[in-house]
Protein backbone atom coordinates (compact mmCIF):
# COMPACT_ATOMS: atom_id res chain seq x y z
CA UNK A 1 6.93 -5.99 14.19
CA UNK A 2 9.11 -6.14 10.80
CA UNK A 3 11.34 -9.11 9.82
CA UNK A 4 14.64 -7.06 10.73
CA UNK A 5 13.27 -5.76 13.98
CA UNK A 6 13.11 -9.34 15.25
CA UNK A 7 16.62 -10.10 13.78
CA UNK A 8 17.87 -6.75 15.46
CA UNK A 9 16.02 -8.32 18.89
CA UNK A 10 17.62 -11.47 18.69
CA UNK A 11 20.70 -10.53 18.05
CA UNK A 12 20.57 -7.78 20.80
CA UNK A 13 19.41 -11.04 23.12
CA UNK A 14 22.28 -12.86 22.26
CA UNK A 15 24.55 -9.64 23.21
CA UNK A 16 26.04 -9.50 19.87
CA UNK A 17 27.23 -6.96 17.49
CA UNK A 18 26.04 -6.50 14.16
CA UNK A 19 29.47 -7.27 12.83
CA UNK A 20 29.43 -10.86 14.88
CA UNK A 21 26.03 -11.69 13.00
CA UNK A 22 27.74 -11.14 9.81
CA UNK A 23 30.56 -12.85 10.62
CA UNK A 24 29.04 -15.71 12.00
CA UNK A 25 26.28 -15.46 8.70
CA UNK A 26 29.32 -15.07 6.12
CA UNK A 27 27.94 -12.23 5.27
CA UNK A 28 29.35 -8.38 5.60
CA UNK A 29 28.17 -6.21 8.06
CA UNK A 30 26.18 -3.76 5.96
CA UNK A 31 23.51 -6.36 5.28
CA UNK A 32 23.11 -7.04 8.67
CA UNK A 33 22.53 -3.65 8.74
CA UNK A 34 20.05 -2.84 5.81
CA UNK A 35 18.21 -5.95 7.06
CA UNK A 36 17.58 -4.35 10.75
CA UNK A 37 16.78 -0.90 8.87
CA UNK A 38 14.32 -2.76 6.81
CA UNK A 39 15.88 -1.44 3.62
CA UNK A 40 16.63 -5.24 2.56
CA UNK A 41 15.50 -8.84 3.62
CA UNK A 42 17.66 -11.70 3.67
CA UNK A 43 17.22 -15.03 1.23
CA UNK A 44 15.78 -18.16 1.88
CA UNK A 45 19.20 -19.54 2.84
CA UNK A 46 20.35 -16.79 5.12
CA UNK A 47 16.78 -16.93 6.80
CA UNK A 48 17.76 -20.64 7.66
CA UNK A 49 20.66 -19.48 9.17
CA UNK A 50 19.59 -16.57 11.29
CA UNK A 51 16.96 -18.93 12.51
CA UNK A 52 19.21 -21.64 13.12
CA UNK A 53 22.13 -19.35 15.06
CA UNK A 54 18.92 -17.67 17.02
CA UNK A 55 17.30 -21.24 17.73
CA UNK A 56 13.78 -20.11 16.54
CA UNK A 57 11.80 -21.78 13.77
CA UNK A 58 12.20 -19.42 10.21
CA UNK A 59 8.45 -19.46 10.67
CA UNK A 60 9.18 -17.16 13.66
CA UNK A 61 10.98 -14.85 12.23
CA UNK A 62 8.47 -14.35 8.95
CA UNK A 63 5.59 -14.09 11.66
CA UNK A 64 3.74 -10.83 12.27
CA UNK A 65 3.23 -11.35 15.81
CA UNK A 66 4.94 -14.63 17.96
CA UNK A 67 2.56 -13.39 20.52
CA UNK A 68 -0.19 -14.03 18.53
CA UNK A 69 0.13 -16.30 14.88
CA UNK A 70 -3.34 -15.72 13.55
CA UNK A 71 -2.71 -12.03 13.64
CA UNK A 72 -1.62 -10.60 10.17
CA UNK A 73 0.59 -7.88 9.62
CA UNK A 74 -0.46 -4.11 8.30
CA UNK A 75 1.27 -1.23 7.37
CA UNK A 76 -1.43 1.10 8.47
CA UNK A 77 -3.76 -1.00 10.94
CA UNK A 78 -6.07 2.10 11.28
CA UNK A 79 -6.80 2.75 7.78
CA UNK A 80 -7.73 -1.36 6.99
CA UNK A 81 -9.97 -1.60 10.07
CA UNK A 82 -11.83 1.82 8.62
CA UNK A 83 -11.96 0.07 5.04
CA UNK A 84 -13.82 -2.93 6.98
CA UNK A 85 -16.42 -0.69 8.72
CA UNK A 86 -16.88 1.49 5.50
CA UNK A 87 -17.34 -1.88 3.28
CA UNK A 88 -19.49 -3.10 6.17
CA UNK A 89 -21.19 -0.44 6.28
CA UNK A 90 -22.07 0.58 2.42
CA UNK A 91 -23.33 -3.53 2.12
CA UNK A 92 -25.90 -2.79 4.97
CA UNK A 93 -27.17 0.06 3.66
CA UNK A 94 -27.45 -0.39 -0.28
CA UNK A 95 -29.26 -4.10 0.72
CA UNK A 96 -31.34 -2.56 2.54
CA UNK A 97 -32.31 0.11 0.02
CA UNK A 98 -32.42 -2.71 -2.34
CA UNK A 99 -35.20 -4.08 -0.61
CA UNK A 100 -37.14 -0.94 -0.22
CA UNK A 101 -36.63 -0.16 -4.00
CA UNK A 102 -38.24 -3.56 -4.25
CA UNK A 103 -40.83 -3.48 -1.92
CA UNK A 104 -41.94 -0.12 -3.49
CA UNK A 105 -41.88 -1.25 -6.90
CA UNK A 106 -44.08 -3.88 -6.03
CA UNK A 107 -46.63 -1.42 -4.93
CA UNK A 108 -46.48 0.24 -8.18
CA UNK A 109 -46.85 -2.49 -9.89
CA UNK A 110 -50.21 -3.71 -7.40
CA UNK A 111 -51.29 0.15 -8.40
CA UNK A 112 -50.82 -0.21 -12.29
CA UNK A 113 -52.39 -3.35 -12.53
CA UNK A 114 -55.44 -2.27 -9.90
CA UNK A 115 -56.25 0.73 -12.56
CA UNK A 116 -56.15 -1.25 -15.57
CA UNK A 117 -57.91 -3.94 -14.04
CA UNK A 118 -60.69 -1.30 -13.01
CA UNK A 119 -60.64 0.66 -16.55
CA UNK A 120 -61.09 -3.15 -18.03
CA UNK A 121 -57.68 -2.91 -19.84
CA UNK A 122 -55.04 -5.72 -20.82
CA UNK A 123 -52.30 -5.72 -17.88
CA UNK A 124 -49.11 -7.08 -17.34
CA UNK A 125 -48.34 -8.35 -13.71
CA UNK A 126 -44.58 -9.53 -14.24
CA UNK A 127 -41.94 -6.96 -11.55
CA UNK A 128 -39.33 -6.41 -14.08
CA UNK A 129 -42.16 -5.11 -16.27
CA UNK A 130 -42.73 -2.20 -14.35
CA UNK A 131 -38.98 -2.04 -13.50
CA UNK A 132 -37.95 -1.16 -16.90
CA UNK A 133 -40.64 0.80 -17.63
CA UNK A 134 -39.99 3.16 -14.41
CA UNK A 135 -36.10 4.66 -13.79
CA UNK A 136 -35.72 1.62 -11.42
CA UNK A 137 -33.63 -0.04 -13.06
CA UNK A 138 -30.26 2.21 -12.95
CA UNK A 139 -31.36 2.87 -9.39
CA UNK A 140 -31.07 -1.23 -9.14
CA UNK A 141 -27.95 -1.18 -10.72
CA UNK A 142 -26.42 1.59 -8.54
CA UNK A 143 -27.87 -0.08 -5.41
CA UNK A 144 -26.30 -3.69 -6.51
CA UNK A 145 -23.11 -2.13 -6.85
CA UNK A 146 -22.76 -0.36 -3.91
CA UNK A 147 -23.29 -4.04 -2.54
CA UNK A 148 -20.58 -5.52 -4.40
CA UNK A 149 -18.35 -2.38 -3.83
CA UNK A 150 -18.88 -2.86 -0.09
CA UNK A 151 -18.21 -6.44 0.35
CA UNK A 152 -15.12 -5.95 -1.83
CA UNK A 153 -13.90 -2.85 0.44
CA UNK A 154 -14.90 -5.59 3.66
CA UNK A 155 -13.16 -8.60 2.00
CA UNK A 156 -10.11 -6.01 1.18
CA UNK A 157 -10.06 -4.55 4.66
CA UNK A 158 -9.69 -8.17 6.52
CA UNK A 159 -6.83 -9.34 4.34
């Protein structure tokens, strides 16, 4: 619920017109108005007095949801809780492929250094070795940032 639907509410509670808000806010009628269409919002000062002529805490009226505080406010409530899943979703899957990309490049490498071992050449038995010397590397790269992508679509989707 929007800031001027809860001052169109309370005012409607109090069985009063918009022209007696504005009157008793010193204010004229066609901000009453453009507040309850959602066109404007009033100042600090006026929010003080709405929420003092309404006897609710300004904290009240600048809240999302008096049923429930912890709830934020969205615009489009369907479209952040599909960012969530698809950031969710996207970190999953590129760790996992992460690991497989590791796990297989480690049996390269065991394979690499198996035949030069048995063909009694030098050998290197570092990971990254083999990492740079195979296209694993931009395939790292992608995968890591498909990580950070998700998380940052997840992180973007709960706020």
């Amino acid at each position: 619920m929007q800031l001027g639907e809860r001052i169109r509410r309370l005012r409607e509670r109090k069985h009063w017109t918009q022209a007696e808000l504005a009157a008793k806010l010193d204010t004229p009628q066609e901000e009453v108005e453009s507040w309850e269409s959602g066109r404007a919002v009033p100042d600090l000062q006026q929010l003080r007095l709405i929420a003092e002529l309404f006897s609710v805490p300004v904290k009240q009226l600048l809240r999302a949801d008096p049923a429930n505080p912890h709830r934020q406010e969205y615009p489009d409530e369907r479209r952040r809780r599909h960012m969530c899943g698809v950031g969710c979703v996207l970190s999953i899957v590129c760790a996992a492929l992460f690991f497989v990309e590791l796990f297989c490049l480690e049996i390269v490498r065991t394979y690499e250094v198996q035949a030069a071992i048995a063909a009694g050449e030098p050998y290197r038995s570092e990971l990254w070795y083999y990492a740079f010397r195979l296209p694993m590397l931009p395939v790292f790269l992608v995968t890591l940032g498909g990580v950070a992508l998700g998380l940052w679509l997840r992180r973007r989707g709960k706020k």
